[in-house]
C-alpha atoms as a PDB file:
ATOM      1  CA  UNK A   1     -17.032  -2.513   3.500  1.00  0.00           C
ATOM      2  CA  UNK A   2     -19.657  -3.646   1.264  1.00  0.00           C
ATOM      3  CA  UNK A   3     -18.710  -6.471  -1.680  1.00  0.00           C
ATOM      4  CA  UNK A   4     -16.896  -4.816  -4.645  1.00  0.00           C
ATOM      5  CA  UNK A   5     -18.810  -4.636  -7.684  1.00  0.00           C
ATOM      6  CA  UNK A   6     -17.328  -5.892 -11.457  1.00  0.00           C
ATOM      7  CA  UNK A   7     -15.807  -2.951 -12.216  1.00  0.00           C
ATOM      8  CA  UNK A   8     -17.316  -0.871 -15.232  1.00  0.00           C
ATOM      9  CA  UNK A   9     -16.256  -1.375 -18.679  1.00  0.00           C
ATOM     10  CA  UNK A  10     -13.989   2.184 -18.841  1.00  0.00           C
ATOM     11  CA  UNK A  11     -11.703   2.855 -16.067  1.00  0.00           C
ATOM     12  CA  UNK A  12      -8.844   5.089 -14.918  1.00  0.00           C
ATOM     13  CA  UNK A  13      -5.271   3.986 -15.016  1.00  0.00           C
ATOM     14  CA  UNK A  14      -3.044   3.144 -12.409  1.00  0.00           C
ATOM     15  CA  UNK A  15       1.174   2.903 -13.143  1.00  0.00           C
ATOM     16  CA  UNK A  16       3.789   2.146 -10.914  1.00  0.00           C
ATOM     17  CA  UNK A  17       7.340   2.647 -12.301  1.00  0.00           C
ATOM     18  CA  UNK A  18      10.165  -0.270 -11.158  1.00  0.00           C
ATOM     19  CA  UNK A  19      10.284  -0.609  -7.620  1.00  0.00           C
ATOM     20  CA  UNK A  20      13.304   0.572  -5.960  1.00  0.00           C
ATOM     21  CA  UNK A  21      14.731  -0.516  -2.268  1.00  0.00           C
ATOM     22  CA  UNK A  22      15.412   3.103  -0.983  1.00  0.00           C
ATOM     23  CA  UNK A  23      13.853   4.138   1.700  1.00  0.00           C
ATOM     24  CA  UNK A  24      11.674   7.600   1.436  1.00  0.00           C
ATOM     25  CA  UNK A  25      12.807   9.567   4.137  1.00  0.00           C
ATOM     26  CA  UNK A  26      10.391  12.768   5.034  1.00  0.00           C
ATOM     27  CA  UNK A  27       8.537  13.695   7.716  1.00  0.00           C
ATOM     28  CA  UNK A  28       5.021  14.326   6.378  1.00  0.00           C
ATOM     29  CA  UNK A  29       2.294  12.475   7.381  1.00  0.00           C
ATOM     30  CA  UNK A  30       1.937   8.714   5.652  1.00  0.00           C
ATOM     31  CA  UNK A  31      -1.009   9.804   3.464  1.00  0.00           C
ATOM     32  CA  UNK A  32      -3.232  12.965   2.474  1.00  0.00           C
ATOM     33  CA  UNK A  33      -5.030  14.519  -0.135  1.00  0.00           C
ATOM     34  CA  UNK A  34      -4.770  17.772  -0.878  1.00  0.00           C
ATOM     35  CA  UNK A  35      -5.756  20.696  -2.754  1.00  0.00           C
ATOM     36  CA  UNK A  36      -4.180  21.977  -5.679  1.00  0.00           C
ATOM     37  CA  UNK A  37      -3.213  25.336  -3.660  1.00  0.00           C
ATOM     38  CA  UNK A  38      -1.565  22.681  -0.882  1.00  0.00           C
ATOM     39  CA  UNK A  39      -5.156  22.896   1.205  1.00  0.00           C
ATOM     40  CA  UNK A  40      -5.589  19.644   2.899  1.00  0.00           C
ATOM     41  CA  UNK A  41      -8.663  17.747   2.557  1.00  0.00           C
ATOM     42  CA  UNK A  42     -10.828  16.197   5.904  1.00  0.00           C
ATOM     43  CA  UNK A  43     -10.064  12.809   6.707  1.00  0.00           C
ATOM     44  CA  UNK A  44     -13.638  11.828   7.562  1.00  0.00           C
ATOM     45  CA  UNK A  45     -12.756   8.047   8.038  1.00  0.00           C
ATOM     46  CA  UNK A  46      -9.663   5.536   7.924  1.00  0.00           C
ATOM     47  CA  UNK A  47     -10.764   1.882   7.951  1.00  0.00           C
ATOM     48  CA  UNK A  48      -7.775  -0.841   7.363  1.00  0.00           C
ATOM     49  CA  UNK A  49      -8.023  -4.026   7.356  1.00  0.00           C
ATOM     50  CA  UNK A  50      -4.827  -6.690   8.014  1.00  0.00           C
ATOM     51  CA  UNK A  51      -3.593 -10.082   7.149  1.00  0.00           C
ATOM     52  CA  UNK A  52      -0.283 -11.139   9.255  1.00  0.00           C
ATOM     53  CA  UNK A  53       0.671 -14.606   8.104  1.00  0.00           C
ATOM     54  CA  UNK A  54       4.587 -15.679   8.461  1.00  0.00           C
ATOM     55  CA  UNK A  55       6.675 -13.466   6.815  1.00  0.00           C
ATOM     56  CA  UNK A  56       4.053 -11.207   4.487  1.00  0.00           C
ATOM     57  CA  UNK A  57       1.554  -8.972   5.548  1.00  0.00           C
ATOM     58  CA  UNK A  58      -1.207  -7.847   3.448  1.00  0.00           C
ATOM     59  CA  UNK A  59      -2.937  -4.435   4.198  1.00  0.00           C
ATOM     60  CA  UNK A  60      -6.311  -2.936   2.631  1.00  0.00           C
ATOM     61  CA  UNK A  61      -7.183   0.959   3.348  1.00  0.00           C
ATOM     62  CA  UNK A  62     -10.511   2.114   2.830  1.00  0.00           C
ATOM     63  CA  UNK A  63      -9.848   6.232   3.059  1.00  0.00           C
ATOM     64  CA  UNK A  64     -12.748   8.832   3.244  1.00  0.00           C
ATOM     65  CA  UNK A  65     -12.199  12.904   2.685  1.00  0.00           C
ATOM     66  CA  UNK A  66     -14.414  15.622   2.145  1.00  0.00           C
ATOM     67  CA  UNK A  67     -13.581  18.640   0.576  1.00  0.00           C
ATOM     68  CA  UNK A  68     -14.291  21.813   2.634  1.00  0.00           C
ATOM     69  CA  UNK A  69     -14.687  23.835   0.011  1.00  0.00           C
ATOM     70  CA  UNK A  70     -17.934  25.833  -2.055  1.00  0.00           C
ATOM     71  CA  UNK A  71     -15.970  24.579  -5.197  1.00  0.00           C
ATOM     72  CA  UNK A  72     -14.474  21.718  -7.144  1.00  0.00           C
ATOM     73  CA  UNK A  73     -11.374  20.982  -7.240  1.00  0.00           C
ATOM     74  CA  UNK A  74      -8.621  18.979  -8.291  1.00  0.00           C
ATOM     75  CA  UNK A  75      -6.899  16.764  -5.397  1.00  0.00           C
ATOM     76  CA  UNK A  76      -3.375  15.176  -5.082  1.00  0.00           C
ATOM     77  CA  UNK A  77      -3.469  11.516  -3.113  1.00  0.00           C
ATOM     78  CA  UNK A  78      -0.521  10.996  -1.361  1.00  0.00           C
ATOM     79  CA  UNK A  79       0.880   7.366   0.510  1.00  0.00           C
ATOM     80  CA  UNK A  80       3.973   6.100   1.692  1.00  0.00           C
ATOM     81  CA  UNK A  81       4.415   2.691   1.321  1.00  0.00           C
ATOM     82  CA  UNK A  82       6.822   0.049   3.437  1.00  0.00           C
ATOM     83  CA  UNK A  83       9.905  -0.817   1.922  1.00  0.00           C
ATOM     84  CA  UNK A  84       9.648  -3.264  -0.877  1.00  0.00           C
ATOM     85  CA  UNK A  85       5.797  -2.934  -0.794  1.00  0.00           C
ATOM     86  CA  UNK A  86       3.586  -3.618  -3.819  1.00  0.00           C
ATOM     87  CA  UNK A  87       0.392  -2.034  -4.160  1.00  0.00           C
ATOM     88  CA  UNK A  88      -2.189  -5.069  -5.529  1.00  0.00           C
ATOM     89  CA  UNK A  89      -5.599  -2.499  -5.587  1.00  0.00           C
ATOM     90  CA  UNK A  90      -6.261   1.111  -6.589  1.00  0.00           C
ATOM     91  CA  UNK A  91      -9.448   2.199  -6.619  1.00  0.00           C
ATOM     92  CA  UNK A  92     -12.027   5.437  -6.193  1.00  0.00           C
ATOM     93  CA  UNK A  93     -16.143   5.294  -5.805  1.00  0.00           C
ATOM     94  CA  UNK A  94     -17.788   6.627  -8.210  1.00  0.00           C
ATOM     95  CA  UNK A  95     -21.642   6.928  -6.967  1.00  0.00           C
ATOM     96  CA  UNK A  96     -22.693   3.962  -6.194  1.00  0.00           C
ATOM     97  CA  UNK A  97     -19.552   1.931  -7.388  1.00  0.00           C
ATOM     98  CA  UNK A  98     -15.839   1.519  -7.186  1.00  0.00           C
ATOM     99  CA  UNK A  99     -13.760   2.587 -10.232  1.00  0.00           C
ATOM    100  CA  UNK A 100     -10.649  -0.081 -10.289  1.00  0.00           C
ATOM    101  CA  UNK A 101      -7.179   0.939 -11.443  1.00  0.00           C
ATOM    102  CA  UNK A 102      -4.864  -1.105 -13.710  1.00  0.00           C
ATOM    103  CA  UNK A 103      -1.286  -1.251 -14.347  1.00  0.00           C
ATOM    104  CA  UNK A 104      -0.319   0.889 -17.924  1.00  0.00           C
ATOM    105  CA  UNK A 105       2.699   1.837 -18.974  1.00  0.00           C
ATOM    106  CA  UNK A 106       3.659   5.555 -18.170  1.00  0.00           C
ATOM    107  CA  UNK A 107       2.847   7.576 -20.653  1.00  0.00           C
ATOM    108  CA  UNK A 108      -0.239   5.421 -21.698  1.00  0.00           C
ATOM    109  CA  UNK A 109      -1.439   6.257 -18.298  1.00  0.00           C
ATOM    110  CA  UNK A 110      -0.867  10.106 -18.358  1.00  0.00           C
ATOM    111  CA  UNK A 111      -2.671   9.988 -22.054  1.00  0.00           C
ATOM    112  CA  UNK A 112      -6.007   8.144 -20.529  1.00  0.00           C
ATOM    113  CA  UNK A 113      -5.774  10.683 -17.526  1.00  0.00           C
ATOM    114  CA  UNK A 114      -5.963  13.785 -19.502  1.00  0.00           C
ATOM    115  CA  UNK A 115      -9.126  12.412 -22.064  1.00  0.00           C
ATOM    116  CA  UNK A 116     -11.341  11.192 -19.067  1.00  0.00           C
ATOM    117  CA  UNK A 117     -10.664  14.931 -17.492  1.00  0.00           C
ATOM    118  CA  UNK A 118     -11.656  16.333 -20.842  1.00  0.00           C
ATOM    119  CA  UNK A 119     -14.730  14.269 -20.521  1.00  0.00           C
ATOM    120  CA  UNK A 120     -15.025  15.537 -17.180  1.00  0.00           C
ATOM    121  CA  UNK A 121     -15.260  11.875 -16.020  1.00  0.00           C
ATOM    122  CA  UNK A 122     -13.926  10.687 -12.343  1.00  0.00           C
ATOM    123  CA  UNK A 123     -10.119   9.682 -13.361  1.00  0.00           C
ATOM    124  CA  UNK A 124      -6.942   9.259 -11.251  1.00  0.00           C
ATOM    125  CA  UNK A 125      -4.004   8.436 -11.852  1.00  0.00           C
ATOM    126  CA  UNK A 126      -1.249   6.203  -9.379  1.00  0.00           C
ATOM    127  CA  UNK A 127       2.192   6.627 -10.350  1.00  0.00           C
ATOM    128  CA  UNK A 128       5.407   5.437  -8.361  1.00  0.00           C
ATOM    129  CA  UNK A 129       7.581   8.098  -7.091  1.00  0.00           C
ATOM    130  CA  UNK A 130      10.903   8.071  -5.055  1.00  0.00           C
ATOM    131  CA  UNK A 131      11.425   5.481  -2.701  1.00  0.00           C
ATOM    132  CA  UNK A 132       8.089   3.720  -1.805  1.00  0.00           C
ATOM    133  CA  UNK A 133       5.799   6.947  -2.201  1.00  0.00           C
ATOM    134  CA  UNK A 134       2.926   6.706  -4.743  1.00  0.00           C
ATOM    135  CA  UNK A 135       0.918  10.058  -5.898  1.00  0.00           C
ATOM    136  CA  UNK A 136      -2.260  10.161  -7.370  1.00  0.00           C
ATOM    137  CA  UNK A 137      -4.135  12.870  -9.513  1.00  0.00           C
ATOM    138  CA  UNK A 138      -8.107  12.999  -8.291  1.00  0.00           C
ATOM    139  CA  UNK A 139     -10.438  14.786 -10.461  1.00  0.00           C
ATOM    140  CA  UNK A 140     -12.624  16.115  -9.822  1.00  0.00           C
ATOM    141  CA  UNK A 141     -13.388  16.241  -6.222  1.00  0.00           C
ATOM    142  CA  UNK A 142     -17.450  18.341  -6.398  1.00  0.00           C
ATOM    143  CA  UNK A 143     -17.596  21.020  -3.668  1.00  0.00           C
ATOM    144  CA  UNK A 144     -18.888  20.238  -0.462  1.00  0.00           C
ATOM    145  CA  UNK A 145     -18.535  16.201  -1.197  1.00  0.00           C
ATOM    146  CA  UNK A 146     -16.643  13.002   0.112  1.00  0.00           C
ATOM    147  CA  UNK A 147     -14.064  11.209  -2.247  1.00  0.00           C
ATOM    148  CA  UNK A 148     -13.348   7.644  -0.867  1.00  0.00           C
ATOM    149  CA  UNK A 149     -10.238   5.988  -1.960  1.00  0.00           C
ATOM    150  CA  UNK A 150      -9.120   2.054  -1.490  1.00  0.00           C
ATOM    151  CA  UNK A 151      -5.428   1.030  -1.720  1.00  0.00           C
ATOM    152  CA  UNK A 152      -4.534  -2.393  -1.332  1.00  0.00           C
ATOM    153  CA  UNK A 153      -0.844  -3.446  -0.704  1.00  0.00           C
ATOM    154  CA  UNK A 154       1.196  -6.601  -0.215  1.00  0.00           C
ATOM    155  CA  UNK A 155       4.776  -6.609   2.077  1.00  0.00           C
ATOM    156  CA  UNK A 156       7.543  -8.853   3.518  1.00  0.00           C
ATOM    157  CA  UNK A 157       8.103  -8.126   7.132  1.00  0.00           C
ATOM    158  CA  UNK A 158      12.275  -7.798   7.606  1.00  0.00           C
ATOM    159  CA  UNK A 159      13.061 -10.815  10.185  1.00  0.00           C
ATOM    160  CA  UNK A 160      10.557 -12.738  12.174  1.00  0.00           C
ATOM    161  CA  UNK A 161      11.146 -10.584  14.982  1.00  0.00           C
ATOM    162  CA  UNK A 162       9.694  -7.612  13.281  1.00  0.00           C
ATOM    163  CA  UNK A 163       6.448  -6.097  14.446  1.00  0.00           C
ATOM    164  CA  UNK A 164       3.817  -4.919  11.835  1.00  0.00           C
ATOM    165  CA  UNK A 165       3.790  -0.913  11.457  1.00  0.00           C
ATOM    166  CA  UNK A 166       0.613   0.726  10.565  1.00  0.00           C
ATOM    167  CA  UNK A 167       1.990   4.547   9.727  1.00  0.00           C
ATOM    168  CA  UNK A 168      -0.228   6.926  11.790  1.00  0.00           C
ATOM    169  CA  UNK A 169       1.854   9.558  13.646  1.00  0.00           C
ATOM    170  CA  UNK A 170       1.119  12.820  12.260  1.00  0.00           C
ATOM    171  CA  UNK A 171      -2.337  12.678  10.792  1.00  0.00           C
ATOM    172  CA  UNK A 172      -4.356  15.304  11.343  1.00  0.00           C
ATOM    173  CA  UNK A 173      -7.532  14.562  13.487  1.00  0.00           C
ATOM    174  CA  UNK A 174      -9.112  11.536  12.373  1.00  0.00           C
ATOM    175  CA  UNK A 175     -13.526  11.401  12.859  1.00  0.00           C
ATOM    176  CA  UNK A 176     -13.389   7.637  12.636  1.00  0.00           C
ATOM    177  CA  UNK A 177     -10.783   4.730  12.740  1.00  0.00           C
ATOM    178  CA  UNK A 178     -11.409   1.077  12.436  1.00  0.00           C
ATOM    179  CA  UNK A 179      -8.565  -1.086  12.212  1.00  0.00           C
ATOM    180  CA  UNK A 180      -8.838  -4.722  12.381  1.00  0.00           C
ATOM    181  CA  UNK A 181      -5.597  -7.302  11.986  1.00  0.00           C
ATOM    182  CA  UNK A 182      -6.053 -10.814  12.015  1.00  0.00           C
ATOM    183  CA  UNK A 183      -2.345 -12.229  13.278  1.00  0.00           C
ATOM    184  CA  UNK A 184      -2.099 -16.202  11.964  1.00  0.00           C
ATOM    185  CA  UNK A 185      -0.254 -18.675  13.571  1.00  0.00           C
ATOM    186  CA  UNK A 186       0.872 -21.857  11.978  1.00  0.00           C
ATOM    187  CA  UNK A 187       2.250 -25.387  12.659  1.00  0.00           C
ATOM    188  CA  UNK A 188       2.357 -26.642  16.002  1.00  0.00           C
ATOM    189  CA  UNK A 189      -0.675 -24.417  17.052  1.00  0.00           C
ATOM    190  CA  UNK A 190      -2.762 -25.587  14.561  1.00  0.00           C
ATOM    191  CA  UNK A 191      -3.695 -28.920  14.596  1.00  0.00           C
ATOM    192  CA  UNK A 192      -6.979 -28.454  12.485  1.00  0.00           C
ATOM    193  CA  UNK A 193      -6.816 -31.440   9.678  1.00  0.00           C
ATOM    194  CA  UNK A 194      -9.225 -32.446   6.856  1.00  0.00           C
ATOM    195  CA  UNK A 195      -9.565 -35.114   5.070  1.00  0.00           C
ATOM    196  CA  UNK A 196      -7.804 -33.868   1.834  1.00  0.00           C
ATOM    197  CA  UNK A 197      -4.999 -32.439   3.843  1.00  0.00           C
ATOM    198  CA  UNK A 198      -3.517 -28.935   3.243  1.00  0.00           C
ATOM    199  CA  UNK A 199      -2.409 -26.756   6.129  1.00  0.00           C
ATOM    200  CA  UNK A 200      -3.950 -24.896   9.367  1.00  0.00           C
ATOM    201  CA  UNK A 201      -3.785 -21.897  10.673  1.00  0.00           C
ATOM    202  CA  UNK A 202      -5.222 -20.098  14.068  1.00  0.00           C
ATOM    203  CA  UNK A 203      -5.756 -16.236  14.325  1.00  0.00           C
ATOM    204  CA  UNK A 204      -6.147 -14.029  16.995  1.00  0.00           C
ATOM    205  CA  UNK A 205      -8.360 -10.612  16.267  1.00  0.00           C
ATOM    206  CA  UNK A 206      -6.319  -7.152  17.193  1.00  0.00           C
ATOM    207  CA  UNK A 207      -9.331  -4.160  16.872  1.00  0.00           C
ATOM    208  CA  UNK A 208      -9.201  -1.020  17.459  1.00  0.00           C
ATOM    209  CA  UNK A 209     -11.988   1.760  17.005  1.00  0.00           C
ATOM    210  CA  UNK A 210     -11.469   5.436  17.617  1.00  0.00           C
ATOM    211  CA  UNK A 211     -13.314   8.151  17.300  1.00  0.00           C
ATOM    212  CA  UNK A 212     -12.563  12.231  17.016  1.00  0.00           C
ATOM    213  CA  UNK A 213      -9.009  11.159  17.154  1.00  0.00           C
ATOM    214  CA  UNK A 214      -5.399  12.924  16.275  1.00  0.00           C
ATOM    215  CA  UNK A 215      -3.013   9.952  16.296  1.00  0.00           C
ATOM    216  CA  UNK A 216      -0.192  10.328  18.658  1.00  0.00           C
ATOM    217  CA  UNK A 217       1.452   7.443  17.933  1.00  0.00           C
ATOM    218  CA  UNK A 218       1.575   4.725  15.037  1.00  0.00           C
ATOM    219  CA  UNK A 219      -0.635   0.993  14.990  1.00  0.00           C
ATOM    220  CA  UNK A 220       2.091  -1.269  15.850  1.00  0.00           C
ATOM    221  CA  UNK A 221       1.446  -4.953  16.304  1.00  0.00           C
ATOM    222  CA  UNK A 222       4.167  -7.041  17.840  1.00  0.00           C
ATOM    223  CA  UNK A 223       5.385 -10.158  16.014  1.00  0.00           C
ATOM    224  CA  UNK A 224       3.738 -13.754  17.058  1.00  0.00           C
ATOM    225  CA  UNK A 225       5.933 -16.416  15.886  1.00  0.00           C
ATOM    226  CA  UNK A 226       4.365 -18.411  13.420  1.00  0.00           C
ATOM    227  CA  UNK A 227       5.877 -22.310  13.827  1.00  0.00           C
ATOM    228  CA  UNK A 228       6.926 -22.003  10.088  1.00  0.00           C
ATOM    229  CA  UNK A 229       9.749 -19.675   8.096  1.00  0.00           C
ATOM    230  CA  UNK A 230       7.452 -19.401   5.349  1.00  0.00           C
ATOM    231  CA  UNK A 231       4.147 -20.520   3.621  1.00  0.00           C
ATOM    232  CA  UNK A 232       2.547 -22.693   0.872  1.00  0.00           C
ATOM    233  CA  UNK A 233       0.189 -22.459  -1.371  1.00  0.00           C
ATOM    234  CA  UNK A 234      -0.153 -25.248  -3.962  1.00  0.00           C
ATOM    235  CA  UNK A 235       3.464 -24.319  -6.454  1.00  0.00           C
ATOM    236  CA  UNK A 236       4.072 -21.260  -4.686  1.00  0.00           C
ATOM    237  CA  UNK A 237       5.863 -20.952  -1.554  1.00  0.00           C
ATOM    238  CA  UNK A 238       7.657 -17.879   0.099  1.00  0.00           C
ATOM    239  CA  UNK A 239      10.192 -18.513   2.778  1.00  0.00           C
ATOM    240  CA  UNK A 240      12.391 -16.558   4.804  1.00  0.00           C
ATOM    241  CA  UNK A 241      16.040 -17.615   4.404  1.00  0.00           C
ATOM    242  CA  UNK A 242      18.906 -16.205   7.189  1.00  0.00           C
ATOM    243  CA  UNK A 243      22.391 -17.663   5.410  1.00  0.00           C
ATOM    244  CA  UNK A 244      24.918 -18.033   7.554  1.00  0.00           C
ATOM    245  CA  UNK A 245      28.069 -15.875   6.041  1.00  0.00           C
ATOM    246  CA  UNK A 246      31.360 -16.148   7.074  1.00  0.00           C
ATOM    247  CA  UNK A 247      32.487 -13.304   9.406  1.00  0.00           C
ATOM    248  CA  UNK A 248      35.801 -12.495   7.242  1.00  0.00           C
ATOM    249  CA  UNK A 249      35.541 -11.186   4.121  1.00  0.00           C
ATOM    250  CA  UNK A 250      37.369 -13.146   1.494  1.00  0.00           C
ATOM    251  CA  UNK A 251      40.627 -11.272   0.392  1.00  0.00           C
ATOM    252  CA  UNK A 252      40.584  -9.794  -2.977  1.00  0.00           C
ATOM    253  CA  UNK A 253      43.849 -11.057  -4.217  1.00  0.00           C
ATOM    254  CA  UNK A 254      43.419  -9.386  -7.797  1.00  0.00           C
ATOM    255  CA  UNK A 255      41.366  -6.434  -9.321  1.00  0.00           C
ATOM    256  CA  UNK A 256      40.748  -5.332 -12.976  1.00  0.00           C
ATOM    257  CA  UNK A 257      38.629  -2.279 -13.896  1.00  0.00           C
ATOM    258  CA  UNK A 258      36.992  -1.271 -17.103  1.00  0.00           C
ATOM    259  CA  UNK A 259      36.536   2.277 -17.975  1.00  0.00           C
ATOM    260  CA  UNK A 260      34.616   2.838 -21.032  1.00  0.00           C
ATOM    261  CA  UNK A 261      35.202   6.613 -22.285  1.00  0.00           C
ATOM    262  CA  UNK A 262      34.089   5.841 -25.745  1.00  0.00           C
ATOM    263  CA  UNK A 263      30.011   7.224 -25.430  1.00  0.00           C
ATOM    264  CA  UNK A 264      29.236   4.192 -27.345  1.00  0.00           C
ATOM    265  CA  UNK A 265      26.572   3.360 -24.558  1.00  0.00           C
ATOM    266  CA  UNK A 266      25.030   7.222 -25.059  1.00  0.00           C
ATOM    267  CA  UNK A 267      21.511   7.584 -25.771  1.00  0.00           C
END
């Protein structure tokens, strides 16, 4: 992936509503882009590119389609996140340079979307949906052309058993994938030191590179255990914390419930 650009001084918007723990539960692939009339686009290429360190995992997808079609048209980007996942990049080429989102309120967002289509100028629009799903509005897509698409995203992994789940099952047939996870280890497997201090880590490389491919299954890497239950980095740490609960539940000796029929917290 070549080195991003400053981004230009106009851009399209990308919103995310508050984040909510529910799971989305469909069956549809993890990600398209489709057609206003529900036509899929081709997935040309899907490139990601991994960071497993302790309990977070950091993924970057760099998406290609092409659109079939003698026409333009309008296109609908799809993705289902993890649970609890927060997306850190949005962003679309436009010729010879990548468009970055930013985070607007709602309507703000919607507003900016319509004027750049008026313009007829490449917008798109990110906007949270139910669960961990995000949906974005890509116009326009030119007949006959590619539209490439990068969404970055940040997320805990549940228990330090868990393995790392790249969704994949159900795509159609992907022309090239590259995917590329760097799994960190830290603490007792690192013994790198320097002079100023600070902390080590070793990696081991997990690639793998298809081509003409219609996943049957999803990019799973299993956990490695990483010496630490969380990570550092100058004021900021991250840990993962198991509390030990008692196995009885405490009686509830007493029990007073408010009903307020009044309306006085209408809208």
């Amino acid at each position: 992936m070549s080195p991003r650009p400053a981004p230009p001084s106009t851009s399209f918007k990308f919103e995310a509503a508050p984040p909510t723990s529910a799971p989305s539960a469909h069956a549809e692939p993890a990600l398209d882009l489709t057609a206003s009339d529900g036509t899929g686009l081709l997935l040309v290429s899907l490139s990601a590119r991994v960071v497993l360190l302790g309990p977070l995992a950091f993924t970057e997808l760099h998406l290609v389609f092409r659109n079939p079609e003698p026409r333009q048209i309008e296109g609908r980007f799809r993705i289902a996140l993890p649970s609890g996942a927060a997306v850190s990049r949005f962003a679309m080429r436009m010729g010879t340079q990548w468009q970055e989102g930013e985070v607007v309120e709602r309507q703000a967002a919607r507003r900016a979307y319509e004027d750049f289509l008026h313009r007829r100028q490449d917008p798109a629009l990110l906007e949270h949906e139910a669960g961990n799903e995000f949906t974005a509005r890509v116009f326009p897509i030119e007949a006959n052309s590619r539209k490439e698409i990068i969404v970055s995203y940040g997320h805990e992994l549940v228990s330090a058993e868990a393995p790392y789940r790249l969704p994949l099952l159900g795509l159609p047939e992907v022309q090239e994938l590259d995917v590329r996870a760097l799994v960190g280890r830290t603490g007792a497997g690192a013994v790198a030191r320097s002079s100023l201090g600070g902390s080590a880590a070793s990696w081991q490389v997990v690639e793998v590179c298809k081509a003409a491919w219609k996943p049957d299954t999803d990019f799973v890497v299993d956990a490695l255990p990483s010496g630490r239950a969380g990570l550092r980095h100058e004021n900021l740490a991250v840990i993962r914390v198991v509390p030990e609960l008692p196995a009885e539940p405490d009686e509830i000796r007493s029990l007073r419930v408010l009903l307020d029929t009044s309306a006085s917290r209408a809208l």
